[in-house]
Protein backbone atom coordinates (compact mmCIF):
# COMPACT_ATOMS: atom_id res chain seq x y z
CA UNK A 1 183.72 54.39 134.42
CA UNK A 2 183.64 52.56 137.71
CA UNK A 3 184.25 56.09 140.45
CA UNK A 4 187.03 55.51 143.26
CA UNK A 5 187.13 58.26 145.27
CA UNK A 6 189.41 58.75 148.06
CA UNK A 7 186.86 57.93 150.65
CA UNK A 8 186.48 54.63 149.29
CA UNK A 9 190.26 54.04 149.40
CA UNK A 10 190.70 55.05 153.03
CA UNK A 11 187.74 52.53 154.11
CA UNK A 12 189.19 49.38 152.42
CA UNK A 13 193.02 50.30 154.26
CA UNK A 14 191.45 50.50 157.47
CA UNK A 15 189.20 47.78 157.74
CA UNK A 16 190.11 45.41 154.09
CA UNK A 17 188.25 42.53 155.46
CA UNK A 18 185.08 44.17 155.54
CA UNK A 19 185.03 46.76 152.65
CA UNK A 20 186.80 44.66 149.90
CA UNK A 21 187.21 46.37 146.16
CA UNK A 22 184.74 44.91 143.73
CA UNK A 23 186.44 43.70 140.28
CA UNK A 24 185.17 47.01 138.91
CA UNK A 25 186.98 49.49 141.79
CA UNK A 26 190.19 46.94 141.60
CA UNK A 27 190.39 47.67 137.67
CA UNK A 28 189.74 51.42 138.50
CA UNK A 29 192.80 51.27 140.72
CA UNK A 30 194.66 49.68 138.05
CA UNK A 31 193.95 51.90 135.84
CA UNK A 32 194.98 54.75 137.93
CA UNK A 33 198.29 53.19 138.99
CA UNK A 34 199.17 52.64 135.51
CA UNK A 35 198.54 56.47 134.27
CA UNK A 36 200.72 57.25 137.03
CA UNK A 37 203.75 55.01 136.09
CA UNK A 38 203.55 56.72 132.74
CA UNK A 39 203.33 60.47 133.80
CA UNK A 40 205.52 62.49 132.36
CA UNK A 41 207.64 64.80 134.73
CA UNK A 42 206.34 68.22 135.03
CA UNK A 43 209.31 69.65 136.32
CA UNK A 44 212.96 69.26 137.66
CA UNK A 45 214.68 70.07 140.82
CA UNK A 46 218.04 68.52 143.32
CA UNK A 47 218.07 67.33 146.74
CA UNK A 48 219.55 70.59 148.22
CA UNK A 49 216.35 72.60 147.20
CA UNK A 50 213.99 70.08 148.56
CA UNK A 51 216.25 69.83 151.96
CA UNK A 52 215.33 74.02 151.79
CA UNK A 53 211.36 73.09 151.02
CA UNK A 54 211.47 71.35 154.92
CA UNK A 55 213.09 74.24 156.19
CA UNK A 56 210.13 76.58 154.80
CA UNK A 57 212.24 78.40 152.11
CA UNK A 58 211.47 78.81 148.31
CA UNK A 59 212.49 76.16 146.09
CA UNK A 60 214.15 76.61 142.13
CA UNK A 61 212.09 74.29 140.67
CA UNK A 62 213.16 73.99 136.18
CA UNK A 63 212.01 72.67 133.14
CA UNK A 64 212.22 68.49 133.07
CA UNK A 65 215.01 68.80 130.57
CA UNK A 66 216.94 71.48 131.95
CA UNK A 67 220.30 69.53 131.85
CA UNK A 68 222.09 72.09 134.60
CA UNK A 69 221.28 69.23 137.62
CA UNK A 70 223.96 66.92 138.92
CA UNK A 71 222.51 63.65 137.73
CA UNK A 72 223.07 61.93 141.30
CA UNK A 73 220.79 64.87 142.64
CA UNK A 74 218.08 65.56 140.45
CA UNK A 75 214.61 64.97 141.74
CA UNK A 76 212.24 64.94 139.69
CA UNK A 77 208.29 66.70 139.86
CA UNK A 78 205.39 65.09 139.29
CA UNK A 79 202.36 66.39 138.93
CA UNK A 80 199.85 64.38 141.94
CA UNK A 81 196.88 62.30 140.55
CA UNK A 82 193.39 63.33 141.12
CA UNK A 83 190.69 60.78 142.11
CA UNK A 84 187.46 61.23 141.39
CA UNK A 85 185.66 63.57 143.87
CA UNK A 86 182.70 62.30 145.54
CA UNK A 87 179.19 63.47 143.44
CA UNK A 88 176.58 65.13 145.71
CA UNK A 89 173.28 63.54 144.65
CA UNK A 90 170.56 65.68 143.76
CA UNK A 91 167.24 64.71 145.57
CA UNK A 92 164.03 66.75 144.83
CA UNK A 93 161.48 67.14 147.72
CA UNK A 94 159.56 64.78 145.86
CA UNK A 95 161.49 61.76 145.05
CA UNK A 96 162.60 61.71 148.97
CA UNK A 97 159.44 60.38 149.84
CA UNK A 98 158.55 59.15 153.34
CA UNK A 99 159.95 55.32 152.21
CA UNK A 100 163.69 56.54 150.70
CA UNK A 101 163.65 58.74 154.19
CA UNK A 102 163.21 55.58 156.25
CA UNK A 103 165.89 54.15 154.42
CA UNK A 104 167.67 57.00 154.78
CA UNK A 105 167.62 57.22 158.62
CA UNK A 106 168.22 53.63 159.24
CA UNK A 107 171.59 53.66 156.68
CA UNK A 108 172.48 56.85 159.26
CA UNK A 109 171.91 54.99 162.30
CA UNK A 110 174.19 52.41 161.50
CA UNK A 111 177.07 54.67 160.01
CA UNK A 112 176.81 56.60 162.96
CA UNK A 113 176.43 53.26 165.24
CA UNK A 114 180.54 52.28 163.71
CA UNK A 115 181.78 55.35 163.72
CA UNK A 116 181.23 56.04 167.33
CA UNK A 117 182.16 52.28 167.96
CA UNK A 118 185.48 53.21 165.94
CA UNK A 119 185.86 56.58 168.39
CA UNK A 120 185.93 58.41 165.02
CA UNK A 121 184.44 61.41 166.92
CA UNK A 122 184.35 63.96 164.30
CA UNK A 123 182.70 61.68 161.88
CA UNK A 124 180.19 60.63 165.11
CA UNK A 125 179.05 64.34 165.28
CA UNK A 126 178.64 65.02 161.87
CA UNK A 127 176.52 61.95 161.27
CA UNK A 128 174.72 62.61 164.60
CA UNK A 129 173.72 65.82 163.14
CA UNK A 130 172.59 64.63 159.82
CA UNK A 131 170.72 62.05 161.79
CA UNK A 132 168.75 64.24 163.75
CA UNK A 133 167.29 66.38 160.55
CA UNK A 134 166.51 63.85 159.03
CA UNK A 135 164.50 62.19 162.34
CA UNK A 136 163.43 66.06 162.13
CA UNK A 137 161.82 66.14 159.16
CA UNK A 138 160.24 62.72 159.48
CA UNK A 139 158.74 64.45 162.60
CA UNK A 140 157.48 67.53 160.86
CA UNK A 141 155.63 65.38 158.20
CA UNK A 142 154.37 63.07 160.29
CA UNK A 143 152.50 66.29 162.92
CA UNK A 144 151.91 67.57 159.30
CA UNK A 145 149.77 64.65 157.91
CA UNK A 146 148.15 64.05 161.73
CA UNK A 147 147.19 68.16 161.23
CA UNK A 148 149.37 69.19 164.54
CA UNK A 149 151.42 71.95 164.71
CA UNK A 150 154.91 71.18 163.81
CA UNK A 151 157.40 70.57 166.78
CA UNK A 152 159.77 73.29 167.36
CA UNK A 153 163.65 71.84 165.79
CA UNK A 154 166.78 72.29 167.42
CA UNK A 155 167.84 75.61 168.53
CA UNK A 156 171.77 75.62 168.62
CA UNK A 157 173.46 77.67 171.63
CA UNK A 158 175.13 79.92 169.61
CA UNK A 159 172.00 81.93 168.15
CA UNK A 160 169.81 82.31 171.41
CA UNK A 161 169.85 80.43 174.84
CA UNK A 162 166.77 79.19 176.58
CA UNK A 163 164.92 81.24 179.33
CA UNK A 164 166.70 80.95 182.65
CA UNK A 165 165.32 77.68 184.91
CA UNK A 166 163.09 76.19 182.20
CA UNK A 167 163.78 72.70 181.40
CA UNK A 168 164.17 71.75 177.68
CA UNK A 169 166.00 68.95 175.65
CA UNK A 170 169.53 69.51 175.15
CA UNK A 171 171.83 68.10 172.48
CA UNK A 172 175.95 67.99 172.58
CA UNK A 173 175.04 66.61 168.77
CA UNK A 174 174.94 63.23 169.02
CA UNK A 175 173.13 62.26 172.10
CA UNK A 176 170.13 64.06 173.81
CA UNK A 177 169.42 64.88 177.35
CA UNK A 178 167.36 67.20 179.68
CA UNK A 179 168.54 70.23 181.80
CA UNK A 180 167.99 73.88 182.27
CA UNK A 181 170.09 76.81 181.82
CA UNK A 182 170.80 79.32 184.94
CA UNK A 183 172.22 82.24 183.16
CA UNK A 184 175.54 80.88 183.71
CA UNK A 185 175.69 77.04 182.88
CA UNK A 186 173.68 74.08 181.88
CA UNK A 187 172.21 71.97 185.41
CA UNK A 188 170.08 69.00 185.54
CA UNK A 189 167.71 67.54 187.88
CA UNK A 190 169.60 63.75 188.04
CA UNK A 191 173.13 62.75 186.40
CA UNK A 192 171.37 60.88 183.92
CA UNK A 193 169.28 63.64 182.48
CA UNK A 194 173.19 64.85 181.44
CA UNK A 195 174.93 64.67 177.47
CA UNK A 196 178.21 64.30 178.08
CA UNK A 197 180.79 67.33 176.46
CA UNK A 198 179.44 70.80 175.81
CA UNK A 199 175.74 71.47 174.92
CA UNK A 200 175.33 72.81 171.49
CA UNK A 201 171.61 72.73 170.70
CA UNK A 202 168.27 72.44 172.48
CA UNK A 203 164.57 72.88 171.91
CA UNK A 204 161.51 73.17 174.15
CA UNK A 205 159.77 70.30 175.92
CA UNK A 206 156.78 69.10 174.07
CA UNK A 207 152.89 69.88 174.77
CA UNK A 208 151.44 67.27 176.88
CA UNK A 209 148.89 65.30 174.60
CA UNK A 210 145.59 66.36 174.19
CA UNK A 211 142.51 63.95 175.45
């Protein structure tokens, strides 16, 4: 059975143009909107008790065939229909090998590329995040197979702060800049150097290379 989660749904409202439904998600929907026209009711109520609900009191809610309702009042209950929640995939260490991860980051980069186009900023963040472990761990294999040591990752703010007036990369996130920490705040050297928003992560410079 063809899965149309709510995620899906949301995409192809906001932009239908470029996210149509395949013939397989437009029968899903179908399919869906037809189990709905023929639930049952799970329950009945009147309009007085639902004018109480928007107030914040408790509502009487009955039986469907308790016959005690004014017919011009009744509402009836039903029961909301679930869609199909998204599955988490299951990857092993060994099927995500360094290929899949390439494809990986690059499907990131452009997901993160419309959402920050879009000003969706909490989606922005969170794929800005995912972005950077993933560029992480592409990192740490790469030093690994070269026989380096692995470069430090991301420290975030909240566990430990840097030393005082030792420059390191700092991260709101999504973007990454370079700056120092005082004791008190987070300074740069030039206006560029700066993320905009509040610093949440940062990690030490790297070693100069070796000749």
């Amino acid at each position: 059975m063809m899965e149309l989660t709510k995620e899906r749904i949301e995409l192809f409202i906001k932009r239908p143009l470029d996210n149509g439904l395949t013939r397989g998600e437009q029968m899903e929907m179908a399919r869906q909107l037809l189990a709905g026209l023929e639930q049952e009711p799970v329950g009945i109520t009147d309009r007085s008790e639902i004018e109480g609900l928007k107030r914040g009191e408790m509502a009487n809610v009955m039986p469907p065939d308790f016959k005690g309702v004014d017919e011009g009042d009744k509402v009836l209950l039903y029961a909301a229909p679930q869609l199909p929640q998204p599955v988490e995939p299951e990857i092993t260490s060994e099927e995500l090998d360094n290929e899949l991860l390439e494809q990986l980051i690059d499907f990131r980069r452009d997901t993160l590329s419309y959402h920050k186009k879009e000003g969706n900023k909490v989606q922005t963040v969170m794929h800005g995040v995912v972005l950077r472990a993933m560029l992480e761990l592409q990192e740490l294999r790469a030093a690994m197979l070269q026989g380096a040591e692995p470069v430090q990752g991301w420290i975030a703010c909240s566990e430990r702060m840097p030393d005082r007036m030792v420059d390191v990369i700092t991260s709101n996130g999504v973007e990454i800049g370079k700056g120092w920490w005082d004791g008190y705040s987070w300074k740069e050297w030039h206006k560029y150097d700066a993320v905009p928003g509040k610093i949440t992560h940062w990690m030490p410079l790297p070693n100069p290379p070796q000749e």
